[in-house]
N, C-alpha and C. Protein backbone atom coordinates (compact mmCIF):
# COMPACT_ATOMS: atom_id res chain seq x y z
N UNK A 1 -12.49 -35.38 -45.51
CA UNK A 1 -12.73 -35.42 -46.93
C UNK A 1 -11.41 -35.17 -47.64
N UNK A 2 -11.36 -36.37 -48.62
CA UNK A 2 -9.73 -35.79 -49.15
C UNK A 2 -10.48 -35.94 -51.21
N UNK A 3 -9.88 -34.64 -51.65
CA UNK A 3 -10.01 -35.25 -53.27
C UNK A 3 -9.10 -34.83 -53.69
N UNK A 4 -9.23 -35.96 -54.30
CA UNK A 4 -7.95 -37.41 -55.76
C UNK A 4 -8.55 -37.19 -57.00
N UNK A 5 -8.46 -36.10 -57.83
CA UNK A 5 -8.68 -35.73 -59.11
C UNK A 5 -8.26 -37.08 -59.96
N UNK A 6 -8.80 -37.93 -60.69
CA UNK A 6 -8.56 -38.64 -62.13
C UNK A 6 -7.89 -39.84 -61.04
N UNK A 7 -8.04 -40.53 -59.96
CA UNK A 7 -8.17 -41.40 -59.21
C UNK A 7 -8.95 -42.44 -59.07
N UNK A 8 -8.99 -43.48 -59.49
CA UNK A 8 -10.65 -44.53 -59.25
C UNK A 8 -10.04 -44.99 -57.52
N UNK A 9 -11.18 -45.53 -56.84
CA UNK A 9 -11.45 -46.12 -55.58
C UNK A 9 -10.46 -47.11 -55.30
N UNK A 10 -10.43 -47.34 -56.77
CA UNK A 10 -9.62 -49.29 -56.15
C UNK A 10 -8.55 -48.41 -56.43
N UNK A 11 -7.06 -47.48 -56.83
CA UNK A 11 -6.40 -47.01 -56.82
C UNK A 11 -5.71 -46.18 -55.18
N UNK A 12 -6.77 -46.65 -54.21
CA UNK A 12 -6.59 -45.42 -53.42
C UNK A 12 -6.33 -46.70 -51.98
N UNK A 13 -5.68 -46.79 -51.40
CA UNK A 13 -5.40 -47.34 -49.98
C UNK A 13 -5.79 -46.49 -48.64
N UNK A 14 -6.87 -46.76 -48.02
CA UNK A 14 -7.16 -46.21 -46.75
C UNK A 14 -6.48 -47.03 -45.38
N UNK A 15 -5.88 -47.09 -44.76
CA UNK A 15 -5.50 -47.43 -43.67
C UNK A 15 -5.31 -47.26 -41.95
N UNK A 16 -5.76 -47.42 -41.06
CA UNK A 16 -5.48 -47.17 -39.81
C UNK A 16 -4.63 -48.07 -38.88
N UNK A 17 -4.05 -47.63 -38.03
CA UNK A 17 -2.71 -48.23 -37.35
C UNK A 17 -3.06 -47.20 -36.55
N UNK A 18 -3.61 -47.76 -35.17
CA UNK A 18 -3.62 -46.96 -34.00
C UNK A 18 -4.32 -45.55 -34.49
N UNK A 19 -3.89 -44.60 -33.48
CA UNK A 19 -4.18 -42.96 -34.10
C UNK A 19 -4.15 -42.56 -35.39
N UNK A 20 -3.27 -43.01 -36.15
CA UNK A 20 -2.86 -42.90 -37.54
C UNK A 20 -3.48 -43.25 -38.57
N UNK A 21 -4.54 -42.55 -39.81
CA UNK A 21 -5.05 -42.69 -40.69
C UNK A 21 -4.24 -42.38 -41.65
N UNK A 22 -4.16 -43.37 -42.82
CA UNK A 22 -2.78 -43.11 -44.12
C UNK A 22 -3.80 -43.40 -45.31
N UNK A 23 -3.66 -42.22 -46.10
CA UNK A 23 -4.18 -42.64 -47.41
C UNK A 23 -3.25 -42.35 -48.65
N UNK A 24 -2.77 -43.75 -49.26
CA UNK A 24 -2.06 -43.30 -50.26
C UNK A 24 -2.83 -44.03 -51.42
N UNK A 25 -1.40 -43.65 -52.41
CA UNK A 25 -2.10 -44.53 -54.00
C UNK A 25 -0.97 -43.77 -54.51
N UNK A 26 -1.12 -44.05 -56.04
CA UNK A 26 -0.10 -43.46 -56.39
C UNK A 26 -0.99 -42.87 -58.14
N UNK A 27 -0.87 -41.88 -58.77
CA UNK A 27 -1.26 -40.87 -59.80
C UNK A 27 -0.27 -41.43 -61.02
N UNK A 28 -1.11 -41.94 -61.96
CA UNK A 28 0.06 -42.27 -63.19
C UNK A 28 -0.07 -41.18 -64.51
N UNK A 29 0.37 -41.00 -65.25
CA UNK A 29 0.68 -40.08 -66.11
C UNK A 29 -0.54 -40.50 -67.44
N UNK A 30 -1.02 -39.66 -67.74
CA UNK A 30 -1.90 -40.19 -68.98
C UNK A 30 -0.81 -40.23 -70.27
N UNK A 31 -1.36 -41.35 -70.97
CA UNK A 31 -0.20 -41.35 -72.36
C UNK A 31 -1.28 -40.73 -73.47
N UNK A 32 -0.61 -39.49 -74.30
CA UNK A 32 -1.95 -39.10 -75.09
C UNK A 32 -0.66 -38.90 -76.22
N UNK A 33 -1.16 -39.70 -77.51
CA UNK A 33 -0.52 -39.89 -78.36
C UNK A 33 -0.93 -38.59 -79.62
N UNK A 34 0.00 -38.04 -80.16
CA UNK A 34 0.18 -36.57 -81.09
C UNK A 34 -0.07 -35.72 -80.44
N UNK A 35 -0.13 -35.46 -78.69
CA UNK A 35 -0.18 -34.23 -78.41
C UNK A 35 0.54 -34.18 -77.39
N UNK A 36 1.18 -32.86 -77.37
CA UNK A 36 2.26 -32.11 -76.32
C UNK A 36 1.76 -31.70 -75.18
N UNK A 37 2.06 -31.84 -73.47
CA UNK A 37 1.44 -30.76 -73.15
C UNK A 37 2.53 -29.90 -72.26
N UNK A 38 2.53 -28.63 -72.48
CA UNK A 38 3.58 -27.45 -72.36
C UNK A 38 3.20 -27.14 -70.98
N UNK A 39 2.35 -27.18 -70.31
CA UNK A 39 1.95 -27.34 -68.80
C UNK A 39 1.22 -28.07 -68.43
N UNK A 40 0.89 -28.28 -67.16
CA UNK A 40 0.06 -29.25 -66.56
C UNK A 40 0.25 -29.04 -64.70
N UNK A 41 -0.89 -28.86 -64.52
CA UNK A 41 -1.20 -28.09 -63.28
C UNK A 41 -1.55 -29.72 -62.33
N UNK A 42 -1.47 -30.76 -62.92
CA UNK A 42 -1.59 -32.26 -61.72
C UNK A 42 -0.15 -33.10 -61.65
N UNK A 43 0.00 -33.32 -60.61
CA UNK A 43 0.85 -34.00 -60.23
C UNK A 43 0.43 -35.38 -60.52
N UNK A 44 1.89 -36.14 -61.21
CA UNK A 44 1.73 -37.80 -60.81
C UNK A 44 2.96 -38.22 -59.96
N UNK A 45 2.91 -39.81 -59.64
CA UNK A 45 3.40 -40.09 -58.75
C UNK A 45 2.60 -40.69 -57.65
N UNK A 46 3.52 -41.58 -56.58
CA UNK A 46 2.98 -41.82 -55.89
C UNK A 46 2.80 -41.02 -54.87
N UNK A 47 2.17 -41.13 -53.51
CA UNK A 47 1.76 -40.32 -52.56
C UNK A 47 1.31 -40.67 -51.43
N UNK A 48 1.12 -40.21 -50.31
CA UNK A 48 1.05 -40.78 -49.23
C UNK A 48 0.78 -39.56 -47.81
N UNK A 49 -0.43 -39.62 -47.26
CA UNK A 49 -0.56 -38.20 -46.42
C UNK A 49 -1.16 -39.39 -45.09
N UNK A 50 -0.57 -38.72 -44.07
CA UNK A 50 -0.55 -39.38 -43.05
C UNK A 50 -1.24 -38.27 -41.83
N UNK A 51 -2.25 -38.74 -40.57
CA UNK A 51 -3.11 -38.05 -40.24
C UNK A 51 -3.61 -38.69 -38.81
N UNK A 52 -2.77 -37.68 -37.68
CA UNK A 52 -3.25 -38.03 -36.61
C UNK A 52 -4.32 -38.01 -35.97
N UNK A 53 -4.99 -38.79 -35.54
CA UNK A 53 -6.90 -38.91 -35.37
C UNK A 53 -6.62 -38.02 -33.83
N UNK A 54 -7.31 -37.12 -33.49
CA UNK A 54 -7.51 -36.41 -32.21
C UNK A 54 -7.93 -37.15 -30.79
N UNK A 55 -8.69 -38.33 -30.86
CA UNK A 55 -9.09 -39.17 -29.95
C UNK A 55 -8.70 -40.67 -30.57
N UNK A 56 -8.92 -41.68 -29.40
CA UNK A 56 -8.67 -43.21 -29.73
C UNK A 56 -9.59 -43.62 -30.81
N UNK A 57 -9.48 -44.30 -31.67
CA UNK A 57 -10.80 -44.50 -32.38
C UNK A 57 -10.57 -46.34 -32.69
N UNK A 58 -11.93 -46.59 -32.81
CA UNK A 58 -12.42 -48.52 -33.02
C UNK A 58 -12.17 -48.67 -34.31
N UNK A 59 -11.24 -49.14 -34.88
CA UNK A 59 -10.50 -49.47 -36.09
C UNK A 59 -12.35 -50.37 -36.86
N UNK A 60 -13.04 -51.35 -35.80
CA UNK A 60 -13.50 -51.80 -36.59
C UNK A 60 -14.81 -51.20 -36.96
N UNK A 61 -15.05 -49.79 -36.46
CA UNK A 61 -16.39 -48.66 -36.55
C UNK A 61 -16.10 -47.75 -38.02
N UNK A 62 -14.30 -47.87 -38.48
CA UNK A 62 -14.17 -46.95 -39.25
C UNK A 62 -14.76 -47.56 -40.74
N UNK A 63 -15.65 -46.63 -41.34
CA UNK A 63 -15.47 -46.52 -42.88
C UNK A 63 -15.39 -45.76 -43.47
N UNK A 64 -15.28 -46.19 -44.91
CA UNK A 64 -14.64 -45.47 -45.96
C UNK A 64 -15.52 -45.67 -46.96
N UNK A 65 -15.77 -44.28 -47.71
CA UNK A 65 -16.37 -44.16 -48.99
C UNK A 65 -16.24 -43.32 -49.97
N UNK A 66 -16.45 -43.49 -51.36
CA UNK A 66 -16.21 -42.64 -52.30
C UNK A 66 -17.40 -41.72 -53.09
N UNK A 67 -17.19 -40.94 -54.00
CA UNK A 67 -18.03 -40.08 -54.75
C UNK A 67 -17.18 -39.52 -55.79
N UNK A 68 -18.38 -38.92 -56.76
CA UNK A 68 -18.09 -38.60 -57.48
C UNK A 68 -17.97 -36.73 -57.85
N UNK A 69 -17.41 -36.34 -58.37
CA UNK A 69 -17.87 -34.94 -58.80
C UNK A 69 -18.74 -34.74 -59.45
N UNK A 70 -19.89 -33.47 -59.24
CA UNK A 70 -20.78 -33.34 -59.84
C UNK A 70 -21.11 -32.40 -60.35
């Protein structure tokens, strides 16, 4: 389980290559016009976390799905 705060689905790349599960995307900056903000606790940018699977796994058994917060 990975969560991507202010992320939609189609933003997000799941991938496998052998052992290796990669999920990136990249976080863009909201533009909010007349207001400042003096902190901000989310990162933007792109990103990329990479994740060795413990056993061999069937590339074509794997899926992927999303949700929402509730």
């Amino acid at each position: 389980m990975v969560e991507l705060p202010g992320l939609k689905k189609e933003e997000i790349d799941v991938s496998l290559h052998g052992d290796v599960l990669t999920i990136s995307g990249e976080r863009k900056a909201e533009e909010k016009k007349g207001e400042q903000d003096f902190r901000t606790k989310r990162f933007y940018g792109s990103f990329q976390r990479m994740v060795t699977l413990p056993a061999a796994v069937d590339a074509k058994q794997v899926k992927a799905s999303s949700r929402t917060a509730s």
